[in-house]
PDB file of N, CA and C in Angstrom:
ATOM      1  N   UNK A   1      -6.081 -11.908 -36.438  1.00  0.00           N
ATOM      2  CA  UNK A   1      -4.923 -11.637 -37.250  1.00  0.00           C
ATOM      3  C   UNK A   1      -3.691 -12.321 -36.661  1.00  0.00           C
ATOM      4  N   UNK A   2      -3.749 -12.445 -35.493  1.00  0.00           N
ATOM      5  CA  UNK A   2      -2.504 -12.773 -34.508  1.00  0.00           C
ATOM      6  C   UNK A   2      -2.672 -14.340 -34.866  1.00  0.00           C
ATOM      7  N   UNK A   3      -3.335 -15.309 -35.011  1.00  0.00           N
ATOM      8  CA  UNK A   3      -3.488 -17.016 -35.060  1.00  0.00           C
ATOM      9  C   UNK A   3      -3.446 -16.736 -37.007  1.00  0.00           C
ATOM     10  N   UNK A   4      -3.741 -16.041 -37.456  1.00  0.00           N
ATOM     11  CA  UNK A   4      -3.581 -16.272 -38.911  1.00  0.00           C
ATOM     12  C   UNK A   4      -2.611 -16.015 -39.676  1.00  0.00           C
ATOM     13  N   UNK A   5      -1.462 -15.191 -38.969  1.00  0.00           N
ATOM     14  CA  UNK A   5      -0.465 -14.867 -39.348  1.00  0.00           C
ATOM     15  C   UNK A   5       1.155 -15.586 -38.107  1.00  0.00           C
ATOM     16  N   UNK A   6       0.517 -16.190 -37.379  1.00  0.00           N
ATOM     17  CA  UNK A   6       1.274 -16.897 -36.223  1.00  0.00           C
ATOM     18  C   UNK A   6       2.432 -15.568 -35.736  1.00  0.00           C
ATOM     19  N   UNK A   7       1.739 -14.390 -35.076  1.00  0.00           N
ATOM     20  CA  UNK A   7       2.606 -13.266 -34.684  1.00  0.00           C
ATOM     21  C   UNK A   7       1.591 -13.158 -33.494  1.00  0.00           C
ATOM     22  N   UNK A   8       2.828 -12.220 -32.568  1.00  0.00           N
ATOM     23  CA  UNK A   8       1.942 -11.694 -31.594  1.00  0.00           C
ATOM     24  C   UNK A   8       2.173 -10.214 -31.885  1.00  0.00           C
ATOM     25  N   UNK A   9       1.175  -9.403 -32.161  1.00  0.00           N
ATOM     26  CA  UNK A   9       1.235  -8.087 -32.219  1.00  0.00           C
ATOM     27  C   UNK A   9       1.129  -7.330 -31.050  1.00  0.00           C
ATOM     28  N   UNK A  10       2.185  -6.226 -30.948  1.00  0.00           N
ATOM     29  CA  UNK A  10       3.126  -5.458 -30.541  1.00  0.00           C
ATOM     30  C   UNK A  10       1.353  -4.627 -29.719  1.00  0.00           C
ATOM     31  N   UNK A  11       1.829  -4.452 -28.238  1.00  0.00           N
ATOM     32  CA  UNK A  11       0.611  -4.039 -27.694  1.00  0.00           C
ATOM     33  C   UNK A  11       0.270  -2.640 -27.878  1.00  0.00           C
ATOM     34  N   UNK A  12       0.950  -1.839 -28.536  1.00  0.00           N
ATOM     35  CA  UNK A  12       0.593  -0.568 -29.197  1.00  0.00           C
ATOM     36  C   UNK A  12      -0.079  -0.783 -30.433  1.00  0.00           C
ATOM     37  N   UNK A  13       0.447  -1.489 -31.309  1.00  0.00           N
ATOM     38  CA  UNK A  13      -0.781  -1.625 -32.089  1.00  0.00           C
ATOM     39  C   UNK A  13      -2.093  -2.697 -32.027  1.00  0.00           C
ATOM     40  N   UNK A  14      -1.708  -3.033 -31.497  1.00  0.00           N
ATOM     41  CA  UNK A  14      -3.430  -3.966 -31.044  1.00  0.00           C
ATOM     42  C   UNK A  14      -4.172  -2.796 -30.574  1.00  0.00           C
ATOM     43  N   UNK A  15      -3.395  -2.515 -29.641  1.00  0.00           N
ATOM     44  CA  UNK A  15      -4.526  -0.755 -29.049  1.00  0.00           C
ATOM     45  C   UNK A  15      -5.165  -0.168 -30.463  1.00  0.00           C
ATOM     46  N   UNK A  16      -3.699   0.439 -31.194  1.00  0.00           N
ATOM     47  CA  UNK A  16      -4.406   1.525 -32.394  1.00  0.00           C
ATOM     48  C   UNK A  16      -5.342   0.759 -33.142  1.00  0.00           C
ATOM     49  N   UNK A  17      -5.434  -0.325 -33.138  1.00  0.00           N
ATOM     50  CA  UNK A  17      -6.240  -1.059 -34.342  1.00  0.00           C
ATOM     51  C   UNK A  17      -7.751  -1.667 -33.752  1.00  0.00           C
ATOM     52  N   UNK A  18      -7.787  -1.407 -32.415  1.00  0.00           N
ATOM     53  CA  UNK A  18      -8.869  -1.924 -31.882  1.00  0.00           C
ATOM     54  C   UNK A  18      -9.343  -0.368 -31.610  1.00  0.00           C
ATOM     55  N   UNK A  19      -8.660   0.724 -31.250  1.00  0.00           N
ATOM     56  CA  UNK A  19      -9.681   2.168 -30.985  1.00  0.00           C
ATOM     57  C   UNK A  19      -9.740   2.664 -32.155  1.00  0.00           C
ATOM     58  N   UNK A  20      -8.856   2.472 -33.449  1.00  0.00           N
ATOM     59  CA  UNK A  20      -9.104   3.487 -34.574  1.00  0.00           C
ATOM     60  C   UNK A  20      -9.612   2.658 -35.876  1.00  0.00           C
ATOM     61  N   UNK A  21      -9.278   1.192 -35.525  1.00  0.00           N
ATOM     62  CA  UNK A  21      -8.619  -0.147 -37.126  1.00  0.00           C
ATOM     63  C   UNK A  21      -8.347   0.767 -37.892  1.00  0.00           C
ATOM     64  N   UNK A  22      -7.180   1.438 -37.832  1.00  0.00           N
ATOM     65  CA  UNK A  22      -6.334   2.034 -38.546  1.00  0.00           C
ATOM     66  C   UNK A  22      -5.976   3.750 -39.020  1.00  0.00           C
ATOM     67  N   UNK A  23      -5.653   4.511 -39.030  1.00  0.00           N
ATOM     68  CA  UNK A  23      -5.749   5.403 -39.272  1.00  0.00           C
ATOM     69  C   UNK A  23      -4.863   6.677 -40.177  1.00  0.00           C
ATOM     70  N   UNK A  24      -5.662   7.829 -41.010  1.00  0.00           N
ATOM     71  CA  UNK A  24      -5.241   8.349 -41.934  1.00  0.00           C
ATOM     72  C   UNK A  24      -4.563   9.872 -41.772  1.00  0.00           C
ATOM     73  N   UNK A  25      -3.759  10.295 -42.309  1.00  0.00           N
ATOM     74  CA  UNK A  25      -2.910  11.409 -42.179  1.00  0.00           C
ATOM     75  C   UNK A  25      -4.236  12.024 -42.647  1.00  0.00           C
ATOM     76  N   UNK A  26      -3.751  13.933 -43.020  1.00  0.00           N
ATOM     77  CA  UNK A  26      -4.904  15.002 -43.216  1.00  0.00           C
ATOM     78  C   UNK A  26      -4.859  14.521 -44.617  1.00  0.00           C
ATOM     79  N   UNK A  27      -4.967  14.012 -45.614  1.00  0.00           N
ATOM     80  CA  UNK A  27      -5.030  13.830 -46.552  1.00  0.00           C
ATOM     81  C   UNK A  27      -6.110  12.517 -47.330  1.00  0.00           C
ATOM     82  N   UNK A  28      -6.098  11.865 -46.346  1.00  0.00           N
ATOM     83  CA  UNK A  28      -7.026  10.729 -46.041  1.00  0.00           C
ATOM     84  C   UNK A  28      -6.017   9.249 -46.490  1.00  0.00           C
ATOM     85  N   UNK A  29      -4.880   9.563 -46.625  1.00  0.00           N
ATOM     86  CA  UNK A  29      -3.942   8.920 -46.824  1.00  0.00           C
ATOM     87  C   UNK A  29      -3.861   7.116 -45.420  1.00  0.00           C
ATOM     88  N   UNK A  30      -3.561   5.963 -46.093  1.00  0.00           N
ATOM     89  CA  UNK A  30      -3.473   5.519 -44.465  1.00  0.00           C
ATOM     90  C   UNK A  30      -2.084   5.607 -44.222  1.00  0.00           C
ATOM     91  N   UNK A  31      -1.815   6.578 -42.549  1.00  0.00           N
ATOM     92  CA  UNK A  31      -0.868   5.807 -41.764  1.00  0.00           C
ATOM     93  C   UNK A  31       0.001   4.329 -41.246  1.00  0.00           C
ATOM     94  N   UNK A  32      -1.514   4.295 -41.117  1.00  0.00           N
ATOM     95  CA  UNK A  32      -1.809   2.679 -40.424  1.00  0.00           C
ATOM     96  C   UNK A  32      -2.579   1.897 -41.057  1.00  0.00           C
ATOM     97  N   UNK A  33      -2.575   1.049 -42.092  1.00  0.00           N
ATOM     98  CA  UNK A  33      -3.571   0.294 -42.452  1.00  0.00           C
ATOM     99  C   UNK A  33      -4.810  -0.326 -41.250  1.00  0.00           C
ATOM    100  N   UNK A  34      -6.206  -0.596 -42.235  1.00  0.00           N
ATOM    101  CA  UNK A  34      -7.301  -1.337 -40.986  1.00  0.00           C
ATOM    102  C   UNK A  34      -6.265  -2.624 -40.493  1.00  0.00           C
ATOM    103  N   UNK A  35      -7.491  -3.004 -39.858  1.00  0.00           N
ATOM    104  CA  UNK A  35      -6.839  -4.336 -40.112  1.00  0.00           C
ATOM    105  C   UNK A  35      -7.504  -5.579 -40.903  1.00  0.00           C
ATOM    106  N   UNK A  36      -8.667  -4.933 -42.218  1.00  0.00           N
ATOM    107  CA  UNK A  36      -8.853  -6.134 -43.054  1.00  0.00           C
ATOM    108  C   UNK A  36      -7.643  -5.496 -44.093  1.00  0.00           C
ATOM    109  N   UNK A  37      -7.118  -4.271 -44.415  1.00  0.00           N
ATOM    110  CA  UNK A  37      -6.202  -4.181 -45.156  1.00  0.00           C
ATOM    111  C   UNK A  37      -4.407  -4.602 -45.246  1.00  0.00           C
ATOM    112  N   UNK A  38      -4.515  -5.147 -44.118  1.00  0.00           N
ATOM    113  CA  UNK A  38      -3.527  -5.693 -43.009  1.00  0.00           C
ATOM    114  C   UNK A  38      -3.726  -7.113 -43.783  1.00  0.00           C
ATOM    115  N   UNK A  39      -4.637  -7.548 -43.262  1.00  0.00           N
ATOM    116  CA  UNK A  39      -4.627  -9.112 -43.643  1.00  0.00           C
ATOM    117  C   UNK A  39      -4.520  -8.911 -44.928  1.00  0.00           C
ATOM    118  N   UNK A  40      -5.130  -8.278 -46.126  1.00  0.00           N
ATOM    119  CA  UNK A  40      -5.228  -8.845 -47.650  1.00  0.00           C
ATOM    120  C   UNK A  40      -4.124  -8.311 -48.175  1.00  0.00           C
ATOM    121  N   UNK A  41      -3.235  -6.888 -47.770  1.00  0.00           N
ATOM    122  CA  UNK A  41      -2.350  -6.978 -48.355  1.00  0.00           C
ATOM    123  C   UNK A  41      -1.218  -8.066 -47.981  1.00  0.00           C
ATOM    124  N   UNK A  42      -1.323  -8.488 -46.938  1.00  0.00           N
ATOM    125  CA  UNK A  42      -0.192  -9.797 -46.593  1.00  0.00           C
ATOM    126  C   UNK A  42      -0.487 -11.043 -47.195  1.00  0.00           C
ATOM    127  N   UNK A  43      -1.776 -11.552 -47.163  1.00  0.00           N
ATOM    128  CA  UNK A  43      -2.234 -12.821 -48.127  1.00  0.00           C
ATOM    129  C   UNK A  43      -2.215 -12.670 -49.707  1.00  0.00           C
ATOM    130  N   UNK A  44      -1.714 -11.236 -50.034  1.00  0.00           N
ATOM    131  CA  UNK A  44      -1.715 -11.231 -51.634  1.00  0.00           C
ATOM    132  C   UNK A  44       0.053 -10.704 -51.812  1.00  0.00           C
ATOM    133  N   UNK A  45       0.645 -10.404 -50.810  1.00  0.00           N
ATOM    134  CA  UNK A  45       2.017 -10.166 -50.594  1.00  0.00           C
ATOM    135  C   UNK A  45       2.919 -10.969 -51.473  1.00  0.00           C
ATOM    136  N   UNK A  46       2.437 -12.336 -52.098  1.00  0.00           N
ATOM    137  CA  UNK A  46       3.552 -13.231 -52.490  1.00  0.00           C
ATOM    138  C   UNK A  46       3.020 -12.830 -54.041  1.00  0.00           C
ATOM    139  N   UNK A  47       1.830 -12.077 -54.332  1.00  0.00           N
ATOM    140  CA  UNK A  47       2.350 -12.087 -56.025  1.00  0.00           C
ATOM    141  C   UNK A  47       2.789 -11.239 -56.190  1.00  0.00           C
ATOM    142  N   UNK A  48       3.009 -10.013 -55.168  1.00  0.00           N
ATOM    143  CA  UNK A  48       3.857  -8.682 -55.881  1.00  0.00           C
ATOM    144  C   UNK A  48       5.335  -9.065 -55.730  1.00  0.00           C
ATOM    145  N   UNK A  49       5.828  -9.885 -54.423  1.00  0.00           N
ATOM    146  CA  UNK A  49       7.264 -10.473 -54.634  1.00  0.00           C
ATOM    147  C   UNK A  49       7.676 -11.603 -55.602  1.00  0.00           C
ATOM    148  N   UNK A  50       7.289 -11.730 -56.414  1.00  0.00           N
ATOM    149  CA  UNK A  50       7.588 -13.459 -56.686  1.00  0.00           C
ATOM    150  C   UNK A  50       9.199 -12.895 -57.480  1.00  0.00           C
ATOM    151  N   UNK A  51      10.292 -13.362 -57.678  1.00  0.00           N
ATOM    152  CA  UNK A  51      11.203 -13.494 -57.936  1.00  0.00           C
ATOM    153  C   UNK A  51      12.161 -11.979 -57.468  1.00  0.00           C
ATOM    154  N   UNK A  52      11.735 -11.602 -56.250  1.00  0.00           N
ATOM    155  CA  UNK A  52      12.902 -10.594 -55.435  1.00  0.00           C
ATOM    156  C   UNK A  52      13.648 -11.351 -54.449  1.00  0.00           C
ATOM    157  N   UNK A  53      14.756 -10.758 -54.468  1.00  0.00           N
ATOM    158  CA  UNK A  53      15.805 -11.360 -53.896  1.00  0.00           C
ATOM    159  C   UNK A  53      15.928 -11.314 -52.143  1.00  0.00           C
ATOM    160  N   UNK A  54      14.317 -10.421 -51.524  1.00  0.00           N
ATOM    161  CA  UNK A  54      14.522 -10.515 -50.081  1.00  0.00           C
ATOM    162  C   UNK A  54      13.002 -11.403 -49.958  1.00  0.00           C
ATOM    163  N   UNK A  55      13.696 -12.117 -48.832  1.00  0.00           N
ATOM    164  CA  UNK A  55      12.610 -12.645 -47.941  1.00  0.00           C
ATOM    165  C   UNK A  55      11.915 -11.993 -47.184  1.00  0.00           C
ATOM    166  N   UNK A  56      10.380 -12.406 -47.506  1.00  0.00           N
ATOM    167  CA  UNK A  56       9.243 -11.713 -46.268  1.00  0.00           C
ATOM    168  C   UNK A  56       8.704 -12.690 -45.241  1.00  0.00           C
ATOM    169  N   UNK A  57       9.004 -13.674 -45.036  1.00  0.00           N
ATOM    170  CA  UNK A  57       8.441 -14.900 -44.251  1.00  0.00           C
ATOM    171  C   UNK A  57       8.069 -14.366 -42.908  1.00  0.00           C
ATOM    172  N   UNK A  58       9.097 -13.081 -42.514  1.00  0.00           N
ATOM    173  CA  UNK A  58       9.154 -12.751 -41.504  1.00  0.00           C
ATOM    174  C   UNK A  58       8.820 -11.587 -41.168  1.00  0.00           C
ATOM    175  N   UNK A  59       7.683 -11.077 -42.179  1.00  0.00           N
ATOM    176  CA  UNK A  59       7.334  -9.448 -42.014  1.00  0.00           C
ATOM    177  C   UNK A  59       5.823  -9.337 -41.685  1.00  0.00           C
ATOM    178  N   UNK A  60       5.680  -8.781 -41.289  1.00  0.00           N
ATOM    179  CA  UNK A  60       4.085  -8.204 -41.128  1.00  0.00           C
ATOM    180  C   UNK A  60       3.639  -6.973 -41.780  1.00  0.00           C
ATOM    181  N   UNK A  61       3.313  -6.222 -43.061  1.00  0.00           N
ATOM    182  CA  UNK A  61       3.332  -5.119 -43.314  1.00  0.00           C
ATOM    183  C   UNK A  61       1.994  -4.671 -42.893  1.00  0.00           C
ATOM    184  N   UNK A  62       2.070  -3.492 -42.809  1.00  0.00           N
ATOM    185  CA  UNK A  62       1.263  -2.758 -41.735  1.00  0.00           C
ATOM    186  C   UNK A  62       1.058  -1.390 -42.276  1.00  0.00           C
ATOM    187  N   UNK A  63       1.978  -1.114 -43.353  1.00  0.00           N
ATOM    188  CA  UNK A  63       1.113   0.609 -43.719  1.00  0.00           C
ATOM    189  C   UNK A  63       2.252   0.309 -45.240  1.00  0.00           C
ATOM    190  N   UNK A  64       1.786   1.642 -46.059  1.00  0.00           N
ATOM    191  CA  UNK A  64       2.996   1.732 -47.266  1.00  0.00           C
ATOM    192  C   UNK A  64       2.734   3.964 -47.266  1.00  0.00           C
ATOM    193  N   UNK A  65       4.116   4.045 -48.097  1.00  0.00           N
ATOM    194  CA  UNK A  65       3.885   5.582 -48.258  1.00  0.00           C
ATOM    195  C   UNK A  65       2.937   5.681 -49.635  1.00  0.00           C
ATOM    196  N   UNK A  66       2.721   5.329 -50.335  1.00  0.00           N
ATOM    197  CA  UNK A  66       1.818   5.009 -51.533  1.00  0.00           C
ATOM    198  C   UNK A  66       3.163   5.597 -52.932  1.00  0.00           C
ATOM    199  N   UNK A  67       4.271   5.528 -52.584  1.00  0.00           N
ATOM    200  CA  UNK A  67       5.479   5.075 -53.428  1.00  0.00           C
ATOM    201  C   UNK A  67       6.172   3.917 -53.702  1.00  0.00           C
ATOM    202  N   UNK A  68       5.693   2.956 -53.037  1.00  0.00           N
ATOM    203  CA  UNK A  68       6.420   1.549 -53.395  1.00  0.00           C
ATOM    204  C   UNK A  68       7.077   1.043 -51.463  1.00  0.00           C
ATOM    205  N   UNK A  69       7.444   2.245 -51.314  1.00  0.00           N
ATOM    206  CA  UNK A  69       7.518   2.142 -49.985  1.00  0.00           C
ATOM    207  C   UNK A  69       6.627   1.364 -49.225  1.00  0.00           C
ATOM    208  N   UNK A  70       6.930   0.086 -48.193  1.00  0.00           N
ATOM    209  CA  UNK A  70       6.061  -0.431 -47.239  1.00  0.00           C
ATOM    210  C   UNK A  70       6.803  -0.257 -45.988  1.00  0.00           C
ATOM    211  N   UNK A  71       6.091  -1.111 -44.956  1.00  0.00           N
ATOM    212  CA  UNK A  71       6.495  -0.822 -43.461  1.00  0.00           C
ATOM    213  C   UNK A  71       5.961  -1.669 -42.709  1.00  0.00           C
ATOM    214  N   UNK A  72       6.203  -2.485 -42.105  1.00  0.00           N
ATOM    215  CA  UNK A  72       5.854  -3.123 -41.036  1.00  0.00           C
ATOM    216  C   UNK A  72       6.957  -3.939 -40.085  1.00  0.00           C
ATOM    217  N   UNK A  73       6.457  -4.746 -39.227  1.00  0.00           N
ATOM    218  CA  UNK A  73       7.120  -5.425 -38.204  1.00  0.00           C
ATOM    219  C   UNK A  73       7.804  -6.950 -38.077  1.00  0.00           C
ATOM    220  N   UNK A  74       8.773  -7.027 -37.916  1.00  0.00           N
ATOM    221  CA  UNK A  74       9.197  -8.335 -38.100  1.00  0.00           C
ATOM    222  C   UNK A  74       8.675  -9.540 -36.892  1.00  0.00           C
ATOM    223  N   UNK A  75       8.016 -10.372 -37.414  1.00  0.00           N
ATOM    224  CA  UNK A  75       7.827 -11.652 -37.149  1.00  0.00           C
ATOM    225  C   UNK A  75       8.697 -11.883 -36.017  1.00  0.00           C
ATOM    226  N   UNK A  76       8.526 -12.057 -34.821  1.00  0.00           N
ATOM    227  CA  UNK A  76       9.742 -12.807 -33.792  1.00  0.00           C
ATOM    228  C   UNK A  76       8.392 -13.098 -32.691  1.00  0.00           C
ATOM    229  N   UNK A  77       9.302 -14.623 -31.713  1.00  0.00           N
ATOM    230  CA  UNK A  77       9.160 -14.793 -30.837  1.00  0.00           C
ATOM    231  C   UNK A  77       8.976 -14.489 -29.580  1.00  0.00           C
ATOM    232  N   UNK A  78       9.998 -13.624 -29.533  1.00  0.00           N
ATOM    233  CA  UNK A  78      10.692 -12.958 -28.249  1.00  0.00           C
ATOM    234  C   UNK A  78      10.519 -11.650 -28.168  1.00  0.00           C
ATOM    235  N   UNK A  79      10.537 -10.886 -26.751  1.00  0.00           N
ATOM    236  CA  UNK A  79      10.027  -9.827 -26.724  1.00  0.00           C
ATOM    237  C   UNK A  79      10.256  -8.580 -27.038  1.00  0.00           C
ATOM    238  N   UNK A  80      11.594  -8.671 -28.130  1.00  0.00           N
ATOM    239  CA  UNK A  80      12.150  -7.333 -28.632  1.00  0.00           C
ATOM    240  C   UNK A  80      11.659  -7.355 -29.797  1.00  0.00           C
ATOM    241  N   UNK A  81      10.391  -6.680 -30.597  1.00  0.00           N
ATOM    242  CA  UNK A  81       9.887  -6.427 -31.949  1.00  0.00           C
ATOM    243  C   UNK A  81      10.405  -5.550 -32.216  1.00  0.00           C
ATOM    244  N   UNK A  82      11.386  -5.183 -33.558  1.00  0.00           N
ATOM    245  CA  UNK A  82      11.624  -4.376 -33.796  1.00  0.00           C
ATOM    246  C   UNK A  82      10.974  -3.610 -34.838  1.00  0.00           C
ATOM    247  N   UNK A  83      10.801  -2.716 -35.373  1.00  0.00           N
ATOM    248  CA  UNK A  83      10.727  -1.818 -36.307  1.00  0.00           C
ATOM    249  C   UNK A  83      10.491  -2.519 -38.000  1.00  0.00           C
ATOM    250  N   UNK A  84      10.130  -2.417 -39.248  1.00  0.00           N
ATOM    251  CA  UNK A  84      11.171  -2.970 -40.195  1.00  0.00           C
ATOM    252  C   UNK A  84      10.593  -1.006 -41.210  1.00  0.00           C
ATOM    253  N   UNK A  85      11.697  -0.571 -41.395  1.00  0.00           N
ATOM    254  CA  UNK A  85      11.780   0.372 -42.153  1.00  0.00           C
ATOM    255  C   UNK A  85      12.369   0.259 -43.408  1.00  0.00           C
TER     256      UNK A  85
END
């Protein structure tokens, strides 16, 4: 995921995704997407945006609340990853 998406993922989740690939609230809901749901929702990411006014070039999404709501991590170099809420 890390060479196909040119990110280095954040060493807490490499952990969760290599002991759990992903995991679900009591509801069976995901928290955390796997990580083949990781990859396909990001490789199919550009037809649900096509004419919104923010850029994702730089996101990694990584879970949604199953309201429209998503969540993941911004794309950087350097060693402060932040959050994207």
């Amino acid at each position: 995921m890390e060479k196909l998406f040119n990110i280095q993922l954040p060493d807490e989740l490499k952990t969760l995704l290599g002991e759990t690939n992903g995991t679900n609230d009591s509801n069976g809901c995901p928290l955390i997407w796997s990580t083949e749901q990781i990859i396909r929702e990001n490789l199919n990411l550009g037809e649900r945006i096509e004419g919104t006014y923010i850029l994702f070039n730089n996101l990694l999404l990584v879970a949604d609340a199953e309201n429209g709501n998503m969540f993941g991590i911004i794309r950087t170099t350097d060693e402060s990853r932040l959050p994207f809420l």
